[in-house]
PDB file of N, CA and C in Angstrom:
ATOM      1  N   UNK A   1      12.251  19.060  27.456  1.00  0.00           N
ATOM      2  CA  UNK A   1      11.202  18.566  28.327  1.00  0.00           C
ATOM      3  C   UNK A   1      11.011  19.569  29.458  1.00  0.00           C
ATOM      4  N   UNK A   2       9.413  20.190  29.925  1.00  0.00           N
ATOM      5  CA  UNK A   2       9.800  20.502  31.067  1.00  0.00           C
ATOM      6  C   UNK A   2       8.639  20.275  31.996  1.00  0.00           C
ATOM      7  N   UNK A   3       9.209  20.334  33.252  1.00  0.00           N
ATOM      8  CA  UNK A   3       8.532  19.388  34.239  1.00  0.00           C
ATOM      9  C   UNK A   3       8.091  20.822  35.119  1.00  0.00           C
ATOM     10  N   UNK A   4       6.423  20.556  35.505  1.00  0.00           N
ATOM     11  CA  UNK A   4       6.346  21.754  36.237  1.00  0.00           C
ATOM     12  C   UNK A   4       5.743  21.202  37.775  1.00  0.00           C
ATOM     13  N   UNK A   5       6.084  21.379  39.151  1.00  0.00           N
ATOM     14  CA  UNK A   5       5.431  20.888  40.163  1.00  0.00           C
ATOM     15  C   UNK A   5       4.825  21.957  40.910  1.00  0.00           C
ATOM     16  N   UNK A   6       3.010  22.011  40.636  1.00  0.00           N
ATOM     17  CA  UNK A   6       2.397  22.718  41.022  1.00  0.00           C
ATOM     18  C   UNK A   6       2.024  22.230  42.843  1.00  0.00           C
ATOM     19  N   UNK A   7       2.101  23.276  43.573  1.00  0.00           N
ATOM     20  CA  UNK A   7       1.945  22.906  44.769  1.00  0.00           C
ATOM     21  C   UNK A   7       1.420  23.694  45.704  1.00  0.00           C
ATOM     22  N   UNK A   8       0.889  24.193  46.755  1.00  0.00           N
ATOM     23  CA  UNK A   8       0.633  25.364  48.010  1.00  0.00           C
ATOM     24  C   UNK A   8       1.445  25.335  48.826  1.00  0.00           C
ATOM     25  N   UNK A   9       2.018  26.615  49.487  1.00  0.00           N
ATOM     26  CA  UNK A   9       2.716  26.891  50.302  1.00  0.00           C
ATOM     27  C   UNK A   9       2.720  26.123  51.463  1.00  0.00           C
ATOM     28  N   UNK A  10       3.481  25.455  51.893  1.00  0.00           N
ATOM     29  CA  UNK A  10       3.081  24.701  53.262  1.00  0.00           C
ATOM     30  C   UNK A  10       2.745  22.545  53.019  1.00  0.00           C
ATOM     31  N   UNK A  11       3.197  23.046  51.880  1.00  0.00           N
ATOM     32  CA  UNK A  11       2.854  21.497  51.708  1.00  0.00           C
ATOM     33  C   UNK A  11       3.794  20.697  52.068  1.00  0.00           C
ATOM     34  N   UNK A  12       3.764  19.437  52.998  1.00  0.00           N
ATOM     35  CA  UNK A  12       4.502  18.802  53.112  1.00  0.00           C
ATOM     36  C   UNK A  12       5.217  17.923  51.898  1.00  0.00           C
ATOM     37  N   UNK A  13       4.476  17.491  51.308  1.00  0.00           N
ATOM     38  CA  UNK A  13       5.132  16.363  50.131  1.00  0.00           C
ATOM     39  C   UNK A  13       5.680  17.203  48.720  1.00  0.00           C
ATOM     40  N   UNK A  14       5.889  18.369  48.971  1.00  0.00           N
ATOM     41  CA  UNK A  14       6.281  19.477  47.690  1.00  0.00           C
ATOM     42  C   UNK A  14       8.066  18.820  47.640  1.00  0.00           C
ATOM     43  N   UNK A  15       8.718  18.763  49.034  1.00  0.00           N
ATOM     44  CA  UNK A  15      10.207  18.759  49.008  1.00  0.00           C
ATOM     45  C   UNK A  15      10.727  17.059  48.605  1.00  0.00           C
ATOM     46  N   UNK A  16       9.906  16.392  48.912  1.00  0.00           N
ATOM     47  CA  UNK A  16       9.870  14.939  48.684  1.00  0.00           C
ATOM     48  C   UNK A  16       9.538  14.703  47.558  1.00  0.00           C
ATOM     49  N   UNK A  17       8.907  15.344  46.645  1.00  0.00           N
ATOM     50  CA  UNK A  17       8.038  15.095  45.492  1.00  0.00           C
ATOM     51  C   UNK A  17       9.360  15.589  44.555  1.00  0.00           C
ATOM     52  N   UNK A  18      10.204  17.296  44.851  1.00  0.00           N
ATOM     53  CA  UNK A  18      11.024  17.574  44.204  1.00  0.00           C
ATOM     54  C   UNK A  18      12.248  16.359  44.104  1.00  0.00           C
ATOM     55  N   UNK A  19      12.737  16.012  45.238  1.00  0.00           N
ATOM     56  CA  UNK A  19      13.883  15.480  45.526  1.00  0.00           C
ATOM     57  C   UNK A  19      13.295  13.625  44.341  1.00  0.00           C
ATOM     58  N   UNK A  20      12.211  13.119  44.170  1.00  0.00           N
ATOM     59  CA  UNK A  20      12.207  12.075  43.105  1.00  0.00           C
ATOM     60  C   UNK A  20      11.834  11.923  42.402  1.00  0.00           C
ATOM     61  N   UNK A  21      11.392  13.421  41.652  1.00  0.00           N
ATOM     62  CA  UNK A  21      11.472  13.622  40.440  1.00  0.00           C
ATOM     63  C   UNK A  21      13.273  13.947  39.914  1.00  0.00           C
ATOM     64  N   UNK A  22      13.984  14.392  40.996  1.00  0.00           N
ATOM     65  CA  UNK A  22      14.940  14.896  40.237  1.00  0.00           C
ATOM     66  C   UNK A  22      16.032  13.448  40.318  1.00  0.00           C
ATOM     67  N   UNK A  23      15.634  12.231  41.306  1.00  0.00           N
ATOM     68  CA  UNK A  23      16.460  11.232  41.475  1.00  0.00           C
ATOM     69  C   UNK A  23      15.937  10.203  40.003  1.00  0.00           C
ATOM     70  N   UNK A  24      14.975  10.197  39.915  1.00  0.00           N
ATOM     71  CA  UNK A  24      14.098   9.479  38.611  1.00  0.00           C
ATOM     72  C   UNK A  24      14.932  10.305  37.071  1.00  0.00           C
ATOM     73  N   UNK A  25      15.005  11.810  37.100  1.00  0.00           N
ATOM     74  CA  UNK A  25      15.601  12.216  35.851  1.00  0.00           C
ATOM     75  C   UNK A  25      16.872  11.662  36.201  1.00  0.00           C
ATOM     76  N   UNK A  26      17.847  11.647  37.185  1.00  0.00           N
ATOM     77  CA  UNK A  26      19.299  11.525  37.467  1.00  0.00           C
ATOM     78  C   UNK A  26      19.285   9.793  36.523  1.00  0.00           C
ATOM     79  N   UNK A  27      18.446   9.375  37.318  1.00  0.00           N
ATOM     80  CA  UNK A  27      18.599   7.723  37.238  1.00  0.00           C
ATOM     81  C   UNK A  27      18.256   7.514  35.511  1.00  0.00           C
ATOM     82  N   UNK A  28      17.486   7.818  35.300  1.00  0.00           N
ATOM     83  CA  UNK A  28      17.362   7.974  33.344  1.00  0.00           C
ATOM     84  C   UNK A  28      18.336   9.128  32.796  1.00  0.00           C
ATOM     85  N   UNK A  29      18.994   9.559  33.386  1.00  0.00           N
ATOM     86  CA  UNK A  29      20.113  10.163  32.722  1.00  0.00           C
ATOM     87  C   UNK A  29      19.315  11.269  31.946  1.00  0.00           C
ATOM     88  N   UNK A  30      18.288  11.831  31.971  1.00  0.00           N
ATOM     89  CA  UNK A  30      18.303  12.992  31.599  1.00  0.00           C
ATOM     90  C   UNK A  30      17.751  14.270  32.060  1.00  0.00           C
ATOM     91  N   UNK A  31      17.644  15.598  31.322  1.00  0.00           N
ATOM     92  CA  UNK A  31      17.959  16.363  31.969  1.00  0.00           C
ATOM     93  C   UNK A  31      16.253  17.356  31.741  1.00  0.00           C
ATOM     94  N   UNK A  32      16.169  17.967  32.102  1.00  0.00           N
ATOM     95  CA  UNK A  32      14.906  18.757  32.380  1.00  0.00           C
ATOM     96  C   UNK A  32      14.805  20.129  32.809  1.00  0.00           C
ATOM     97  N   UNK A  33      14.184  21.124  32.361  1.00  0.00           N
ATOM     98  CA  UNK A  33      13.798  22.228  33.186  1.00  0.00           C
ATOM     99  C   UNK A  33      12.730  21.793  34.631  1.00  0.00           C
ATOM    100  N   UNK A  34      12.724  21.948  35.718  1.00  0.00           N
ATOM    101  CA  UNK A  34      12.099  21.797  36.679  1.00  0.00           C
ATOM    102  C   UNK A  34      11.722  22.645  36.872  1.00  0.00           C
ATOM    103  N   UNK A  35      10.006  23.694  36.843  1.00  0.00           N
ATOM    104  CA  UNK A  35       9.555  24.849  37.340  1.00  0.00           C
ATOM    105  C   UNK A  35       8.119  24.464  38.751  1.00  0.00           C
ATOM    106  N   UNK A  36       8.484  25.239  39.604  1.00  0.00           N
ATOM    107  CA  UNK A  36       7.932  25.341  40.648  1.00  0.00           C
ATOM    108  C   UNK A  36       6.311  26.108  40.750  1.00  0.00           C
ATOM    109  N   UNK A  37       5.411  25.964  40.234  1.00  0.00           N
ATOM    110  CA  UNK A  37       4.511  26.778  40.287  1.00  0.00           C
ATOM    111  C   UNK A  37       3.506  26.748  41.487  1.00  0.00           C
ATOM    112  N   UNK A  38       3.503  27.739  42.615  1.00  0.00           N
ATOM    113  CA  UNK A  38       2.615  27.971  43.567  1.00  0.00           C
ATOM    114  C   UNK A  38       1.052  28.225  43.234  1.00  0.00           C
ATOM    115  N   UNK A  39       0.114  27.448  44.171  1.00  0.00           N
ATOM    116  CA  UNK A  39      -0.989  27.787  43.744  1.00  0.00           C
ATOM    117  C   UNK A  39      -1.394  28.432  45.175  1.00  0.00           C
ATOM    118  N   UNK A  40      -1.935  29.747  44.974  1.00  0.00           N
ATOM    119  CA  UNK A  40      -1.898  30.203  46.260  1.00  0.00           C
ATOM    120  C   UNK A  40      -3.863  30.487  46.684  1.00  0.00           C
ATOM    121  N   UNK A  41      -4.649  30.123  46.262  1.00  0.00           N
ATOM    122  CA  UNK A  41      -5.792  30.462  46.292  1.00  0.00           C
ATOM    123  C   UNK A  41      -6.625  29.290  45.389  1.00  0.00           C
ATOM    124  N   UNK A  42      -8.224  29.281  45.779  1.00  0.00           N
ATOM    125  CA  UNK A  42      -8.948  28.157  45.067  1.00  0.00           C
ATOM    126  C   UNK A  42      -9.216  28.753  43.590  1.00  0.00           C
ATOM    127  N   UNK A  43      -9.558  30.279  43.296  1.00  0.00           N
ATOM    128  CA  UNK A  43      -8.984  30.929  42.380  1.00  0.00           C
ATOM    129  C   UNK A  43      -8.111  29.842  41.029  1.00  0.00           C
ATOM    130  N   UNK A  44      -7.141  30.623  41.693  1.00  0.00           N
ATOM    131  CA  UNK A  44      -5.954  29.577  41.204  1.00  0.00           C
ATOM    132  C   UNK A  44      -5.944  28.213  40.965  1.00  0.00           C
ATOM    133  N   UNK A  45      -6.255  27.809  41.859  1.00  0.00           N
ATOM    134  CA  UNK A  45      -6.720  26.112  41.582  1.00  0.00           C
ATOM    135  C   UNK A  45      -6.703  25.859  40.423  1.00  0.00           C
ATOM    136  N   UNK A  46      -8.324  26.605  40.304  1.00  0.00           N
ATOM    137  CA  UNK A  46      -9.109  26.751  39.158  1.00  0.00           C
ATOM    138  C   UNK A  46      -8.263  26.783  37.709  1.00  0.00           C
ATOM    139  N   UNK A  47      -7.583  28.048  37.656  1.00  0.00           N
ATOM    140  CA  UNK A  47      -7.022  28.527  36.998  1.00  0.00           C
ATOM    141  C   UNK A  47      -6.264  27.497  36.237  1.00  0.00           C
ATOM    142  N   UNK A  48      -5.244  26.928  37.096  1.00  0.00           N
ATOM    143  CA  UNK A  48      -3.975  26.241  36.826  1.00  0.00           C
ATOM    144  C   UNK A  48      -4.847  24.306  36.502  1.00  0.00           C
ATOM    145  N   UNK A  49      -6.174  24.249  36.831  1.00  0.00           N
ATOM    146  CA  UNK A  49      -6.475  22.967  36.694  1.00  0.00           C
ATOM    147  C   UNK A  49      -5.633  22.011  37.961  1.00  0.00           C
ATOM    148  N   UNK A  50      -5.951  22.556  39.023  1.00  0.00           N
ATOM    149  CA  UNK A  50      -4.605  22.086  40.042  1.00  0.00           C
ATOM    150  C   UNK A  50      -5.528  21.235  40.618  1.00  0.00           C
ATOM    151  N   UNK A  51      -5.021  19.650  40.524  1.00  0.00           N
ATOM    152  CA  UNK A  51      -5.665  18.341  40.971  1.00  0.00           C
ATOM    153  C   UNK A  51      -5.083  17.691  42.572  1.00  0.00           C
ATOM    154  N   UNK A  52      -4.627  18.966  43.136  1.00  0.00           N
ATOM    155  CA  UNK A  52      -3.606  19.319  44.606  1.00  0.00           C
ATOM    156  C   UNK A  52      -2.385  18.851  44.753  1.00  0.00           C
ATOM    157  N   UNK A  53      -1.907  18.980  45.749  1.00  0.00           N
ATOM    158  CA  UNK A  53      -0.440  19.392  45.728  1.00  0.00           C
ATOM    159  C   UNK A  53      -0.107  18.151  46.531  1.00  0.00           C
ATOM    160  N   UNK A  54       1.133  17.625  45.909  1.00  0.00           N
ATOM    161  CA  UNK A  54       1.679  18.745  44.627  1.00  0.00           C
ATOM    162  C   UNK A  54       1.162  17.601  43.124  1.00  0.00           C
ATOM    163  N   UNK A  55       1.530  18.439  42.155  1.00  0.00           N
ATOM    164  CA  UNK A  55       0.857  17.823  40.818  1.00  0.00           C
ATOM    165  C   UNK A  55       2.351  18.059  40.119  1.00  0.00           C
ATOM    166  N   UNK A  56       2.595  16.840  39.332  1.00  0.00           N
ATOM    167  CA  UNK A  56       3.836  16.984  38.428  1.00  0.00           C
ATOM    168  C   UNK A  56       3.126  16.703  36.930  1.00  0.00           C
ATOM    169  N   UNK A  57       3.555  17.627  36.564  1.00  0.00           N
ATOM    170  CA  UNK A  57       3.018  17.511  35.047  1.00  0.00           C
ATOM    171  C   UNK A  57       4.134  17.701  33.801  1.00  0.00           C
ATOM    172  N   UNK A  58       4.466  16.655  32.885  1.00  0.00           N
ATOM    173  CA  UNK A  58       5.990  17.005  31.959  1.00  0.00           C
ATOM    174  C   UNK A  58       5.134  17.230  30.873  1.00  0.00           C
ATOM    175  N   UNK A  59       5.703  18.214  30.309  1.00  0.00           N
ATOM    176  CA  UNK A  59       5.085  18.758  28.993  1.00  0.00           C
ATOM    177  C   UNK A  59       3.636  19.397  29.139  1.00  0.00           C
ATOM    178  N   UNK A  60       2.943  19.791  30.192  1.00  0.00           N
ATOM    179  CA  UNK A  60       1.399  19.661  30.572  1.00  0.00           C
ATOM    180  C   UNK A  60       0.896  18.632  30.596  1.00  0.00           C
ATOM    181  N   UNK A  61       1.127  17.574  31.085  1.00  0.00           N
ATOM    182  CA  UNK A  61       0.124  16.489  30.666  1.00  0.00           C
ATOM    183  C   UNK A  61       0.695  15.949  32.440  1.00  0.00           C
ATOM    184  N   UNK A  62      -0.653  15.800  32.987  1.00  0.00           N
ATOM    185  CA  UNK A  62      -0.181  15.001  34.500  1.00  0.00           C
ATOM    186  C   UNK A  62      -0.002  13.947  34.428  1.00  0.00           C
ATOM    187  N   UNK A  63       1.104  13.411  35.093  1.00  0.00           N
ATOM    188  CA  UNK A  63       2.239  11.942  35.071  1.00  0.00           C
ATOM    189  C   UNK A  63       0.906  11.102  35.604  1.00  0.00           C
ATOM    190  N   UNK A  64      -0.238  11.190  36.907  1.00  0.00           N
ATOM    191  CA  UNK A  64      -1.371  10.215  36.119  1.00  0.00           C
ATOM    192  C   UNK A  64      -2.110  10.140  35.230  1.00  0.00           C
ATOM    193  N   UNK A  65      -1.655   8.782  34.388  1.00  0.00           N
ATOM    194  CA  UNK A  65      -2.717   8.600  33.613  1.00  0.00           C
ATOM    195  C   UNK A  65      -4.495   8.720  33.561  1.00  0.00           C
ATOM    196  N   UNK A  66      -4.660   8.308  34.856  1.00  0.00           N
ATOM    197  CA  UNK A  66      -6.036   8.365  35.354  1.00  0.00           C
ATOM    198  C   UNK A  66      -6.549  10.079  35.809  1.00  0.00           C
ATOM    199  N   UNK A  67      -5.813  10.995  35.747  1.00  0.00           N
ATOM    200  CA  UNK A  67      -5.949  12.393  36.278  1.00  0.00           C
ATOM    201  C   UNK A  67      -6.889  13.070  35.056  1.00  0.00           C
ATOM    202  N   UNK A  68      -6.775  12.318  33.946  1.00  0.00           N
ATOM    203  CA  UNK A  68      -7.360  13.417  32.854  1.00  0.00           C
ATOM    204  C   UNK A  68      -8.870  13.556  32.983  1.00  0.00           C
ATOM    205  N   UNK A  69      -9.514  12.690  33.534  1.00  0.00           N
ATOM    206  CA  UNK A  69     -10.591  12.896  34.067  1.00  0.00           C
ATOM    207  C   UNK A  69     -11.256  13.839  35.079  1.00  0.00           C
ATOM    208  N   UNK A  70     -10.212  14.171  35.639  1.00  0.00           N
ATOM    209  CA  UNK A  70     -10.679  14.846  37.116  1.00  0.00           C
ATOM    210  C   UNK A  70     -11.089  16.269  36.552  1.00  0.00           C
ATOM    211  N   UNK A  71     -11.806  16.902  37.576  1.00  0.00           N
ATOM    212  CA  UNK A  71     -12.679  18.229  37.043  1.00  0.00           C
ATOM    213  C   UNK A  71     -12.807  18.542  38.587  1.00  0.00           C
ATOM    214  N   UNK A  72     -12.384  18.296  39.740  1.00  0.00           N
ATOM    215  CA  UNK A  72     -12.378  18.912  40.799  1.00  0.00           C
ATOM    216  C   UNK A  72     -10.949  19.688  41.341  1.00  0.00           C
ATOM    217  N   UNK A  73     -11.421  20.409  41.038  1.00  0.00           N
ATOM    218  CA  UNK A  73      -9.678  21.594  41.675  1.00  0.00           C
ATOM    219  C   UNK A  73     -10.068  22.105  42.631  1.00  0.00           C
ATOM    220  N   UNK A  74      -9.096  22.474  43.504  1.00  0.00           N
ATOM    221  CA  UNK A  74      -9.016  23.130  44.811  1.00  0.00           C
ATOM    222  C   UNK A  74      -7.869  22.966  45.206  1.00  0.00           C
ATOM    223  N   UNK A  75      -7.920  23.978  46.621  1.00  0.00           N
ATOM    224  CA  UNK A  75      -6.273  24.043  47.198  1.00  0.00           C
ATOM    225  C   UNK A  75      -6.053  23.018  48.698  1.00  0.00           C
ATOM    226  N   UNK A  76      -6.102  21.585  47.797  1.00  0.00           N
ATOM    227  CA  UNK A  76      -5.794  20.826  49.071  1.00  0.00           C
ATOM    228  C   UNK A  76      -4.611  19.964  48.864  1.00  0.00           C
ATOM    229  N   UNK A  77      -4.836  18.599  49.637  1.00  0.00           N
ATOM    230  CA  UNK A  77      -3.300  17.574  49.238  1.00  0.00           C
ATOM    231  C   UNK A  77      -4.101  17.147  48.267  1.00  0.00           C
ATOM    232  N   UNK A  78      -2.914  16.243  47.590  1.00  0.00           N
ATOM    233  CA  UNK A  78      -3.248  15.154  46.898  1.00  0.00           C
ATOM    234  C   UNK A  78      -3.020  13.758  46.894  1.00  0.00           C
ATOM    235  N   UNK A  79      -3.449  12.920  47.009  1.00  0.00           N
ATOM    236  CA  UNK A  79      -3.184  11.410  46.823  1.00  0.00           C
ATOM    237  C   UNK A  79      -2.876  10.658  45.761  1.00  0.00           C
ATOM    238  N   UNK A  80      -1.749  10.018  45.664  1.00  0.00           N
ATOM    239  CA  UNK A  80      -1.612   9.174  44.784  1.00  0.00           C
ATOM    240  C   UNK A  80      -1.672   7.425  45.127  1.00  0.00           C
ATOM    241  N   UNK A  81      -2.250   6.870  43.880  1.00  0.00           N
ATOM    242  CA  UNK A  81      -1.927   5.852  44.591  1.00  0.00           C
ATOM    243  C   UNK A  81      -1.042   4.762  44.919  1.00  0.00           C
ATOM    244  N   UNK A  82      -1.189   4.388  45.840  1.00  0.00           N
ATOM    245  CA  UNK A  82      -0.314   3.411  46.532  1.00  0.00           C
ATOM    246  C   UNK A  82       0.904   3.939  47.775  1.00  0.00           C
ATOM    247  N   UNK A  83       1.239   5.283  47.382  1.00  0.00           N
ATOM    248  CA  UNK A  83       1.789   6.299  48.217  1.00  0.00           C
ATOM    249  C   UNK A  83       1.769   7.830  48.838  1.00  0.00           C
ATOM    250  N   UNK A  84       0.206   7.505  49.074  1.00  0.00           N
ATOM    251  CA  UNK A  84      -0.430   8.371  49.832  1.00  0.00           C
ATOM    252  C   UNK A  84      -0.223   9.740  49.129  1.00  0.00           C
ATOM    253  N   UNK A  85       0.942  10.622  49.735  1.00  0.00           N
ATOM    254  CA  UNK A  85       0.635  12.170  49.043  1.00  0.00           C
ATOM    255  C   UNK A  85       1.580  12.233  48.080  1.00  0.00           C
ATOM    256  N   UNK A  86       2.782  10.915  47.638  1.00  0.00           N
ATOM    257  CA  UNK A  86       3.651  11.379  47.012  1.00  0.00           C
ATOM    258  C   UNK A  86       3.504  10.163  45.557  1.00  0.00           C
ATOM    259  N   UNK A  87       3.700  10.928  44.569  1.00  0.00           N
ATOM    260  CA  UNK A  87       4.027   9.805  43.568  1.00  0.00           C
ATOM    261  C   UNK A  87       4.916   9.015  43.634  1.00  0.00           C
ATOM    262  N   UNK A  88       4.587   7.656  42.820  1.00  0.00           N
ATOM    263  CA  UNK A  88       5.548   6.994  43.314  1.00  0.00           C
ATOM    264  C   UNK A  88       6.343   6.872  42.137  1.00  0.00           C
ATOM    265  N   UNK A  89       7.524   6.250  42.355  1.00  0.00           N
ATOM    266  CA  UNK A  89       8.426   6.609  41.464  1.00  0.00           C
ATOM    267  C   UNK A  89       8.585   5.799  39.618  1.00  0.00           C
ATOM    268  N   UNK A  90       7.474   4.734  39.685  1.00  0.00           N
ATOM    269  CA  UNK A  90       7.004   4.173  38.843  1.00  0.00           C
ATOM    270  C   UNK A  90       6.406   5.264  37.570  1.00  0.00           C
ATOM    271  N   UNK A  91       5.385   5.963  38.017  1.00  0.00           N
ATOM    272  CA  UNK A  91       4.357   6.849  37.250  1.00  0.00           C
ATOM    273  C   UNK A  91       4.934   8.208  37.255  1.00  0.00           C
ATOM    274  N   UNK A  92       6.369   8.708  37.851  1.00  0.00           N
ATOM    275  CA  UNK A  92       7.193   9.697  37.405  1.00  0.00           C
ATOM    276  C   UNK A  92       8.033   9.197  36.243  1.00  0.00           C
ATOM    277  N   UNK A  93       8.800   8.166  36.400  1.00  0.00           N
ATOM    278  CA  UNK A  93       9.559   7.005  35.329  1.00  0.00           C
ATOM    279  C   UNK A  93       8.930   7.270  33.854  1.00  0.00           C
ATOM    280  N   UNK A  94       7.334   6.675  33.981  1.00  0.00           N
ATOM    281  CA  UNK A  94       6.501   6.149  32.974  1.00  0.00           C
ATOM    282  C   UNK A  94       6.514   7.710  32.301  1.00  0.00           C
ATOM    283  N   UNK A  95       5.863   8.746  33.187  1.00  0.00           N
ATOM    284  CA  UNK A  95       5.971   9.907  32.233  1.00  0.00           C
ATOM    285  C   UNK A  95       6.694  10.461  31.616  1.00  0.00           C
ATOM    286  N   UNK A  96       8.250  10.553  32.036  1.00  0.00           N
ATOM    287  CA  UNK A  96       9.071  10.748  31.684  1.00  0.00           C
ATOM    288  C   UNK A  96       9.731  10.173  30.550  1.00  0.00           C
ATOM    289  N   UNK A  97       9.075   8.672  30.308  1.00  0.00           N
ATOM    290  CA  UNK A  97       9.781   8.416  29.398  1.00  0.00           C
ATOM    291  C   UNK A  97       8.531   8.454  27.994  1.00  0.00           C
ATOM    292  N   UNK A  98       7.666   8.906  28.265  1.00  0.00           N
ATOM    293  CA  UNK A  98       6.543   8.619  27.529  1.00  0.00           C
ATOM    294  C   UNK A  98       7.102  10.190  26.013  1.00  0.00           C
ATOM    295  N   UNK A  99       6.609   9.933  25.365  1.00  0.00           N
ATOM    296  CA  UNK A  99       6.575  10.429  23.949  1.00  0.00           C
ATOM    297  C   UNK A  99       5.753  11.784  24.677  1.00  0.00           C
ATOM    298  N   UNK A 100       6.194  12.695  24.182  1.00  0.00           N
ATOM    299  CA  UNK A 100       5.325  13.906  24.591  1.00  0.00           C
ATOM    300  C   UNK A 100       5.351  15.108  23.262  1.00  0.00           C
ATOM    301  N   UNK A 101       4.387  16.085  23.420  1.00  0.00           N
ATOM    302  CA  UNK A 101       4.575  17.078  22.009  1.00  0.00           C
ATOM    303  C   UNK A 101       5.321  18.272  22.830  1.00  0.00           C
ATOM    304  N   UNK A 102       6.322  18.545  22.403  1.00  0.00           N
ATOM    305  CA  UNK A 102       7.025  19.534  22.538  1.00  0.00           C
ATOM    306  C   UNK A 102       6.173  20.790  23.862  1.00  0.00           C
ATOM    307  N   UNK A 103       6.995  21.271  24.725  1.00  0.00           N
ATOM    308  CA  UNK A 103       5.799  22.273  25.747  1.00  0.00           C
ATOM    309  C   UNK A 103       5.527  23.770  25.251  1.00  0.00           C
TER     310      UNK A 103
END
């Protein structure tokens, strides 16, 4: 499995976002590559499909369900809901345990 958290330099919810994704794998007992990918420009945004920071995506596929829709990238925060900039630990859970195709 691997989990990538796309984010911009300076983001507040990047270290909070790391720290429960990695308490959510601890708590399901398993284990993951965790990669950090910076988006440093709207460029990039673009590039990476970055729905703002930070974005956790396991296998490529973003842990919201409702995200596959989105078509606006740029280098700003992001909101999730119910907990403002950080996912909550429900819809990290759900992805994680969800069936995925190999990355």
């Amino acid at each position: 499995m691997q989990i990538d958290i796309l984010y911009f330099d300076g983001c507040p919810n990047h270290a909070p976002t790391v720290a429960r994704v990695q308490q959510v794998l601890a708590d399901l007992a398993l284990q993951a590559e965790v990669q950090h990918i910076a988006v440093a420009s709207n460029e990039d945004a673009i590039q990476q499909c970055f729905l703002g920071s930070p974005t956790v995506r396991v296998n490529g596929v973003d842990i919201d369900p409702g995200a596959h829709d989105w078509t606006e990238y740029s280098l700003s925060c992001r909101i999730y809901p119910g907990m403002a900039g950080l996912p909550p630990d429900d819809m990290i859970r759900a992805a994680l345990q969800a069936p995925h195709p190999p990355a």
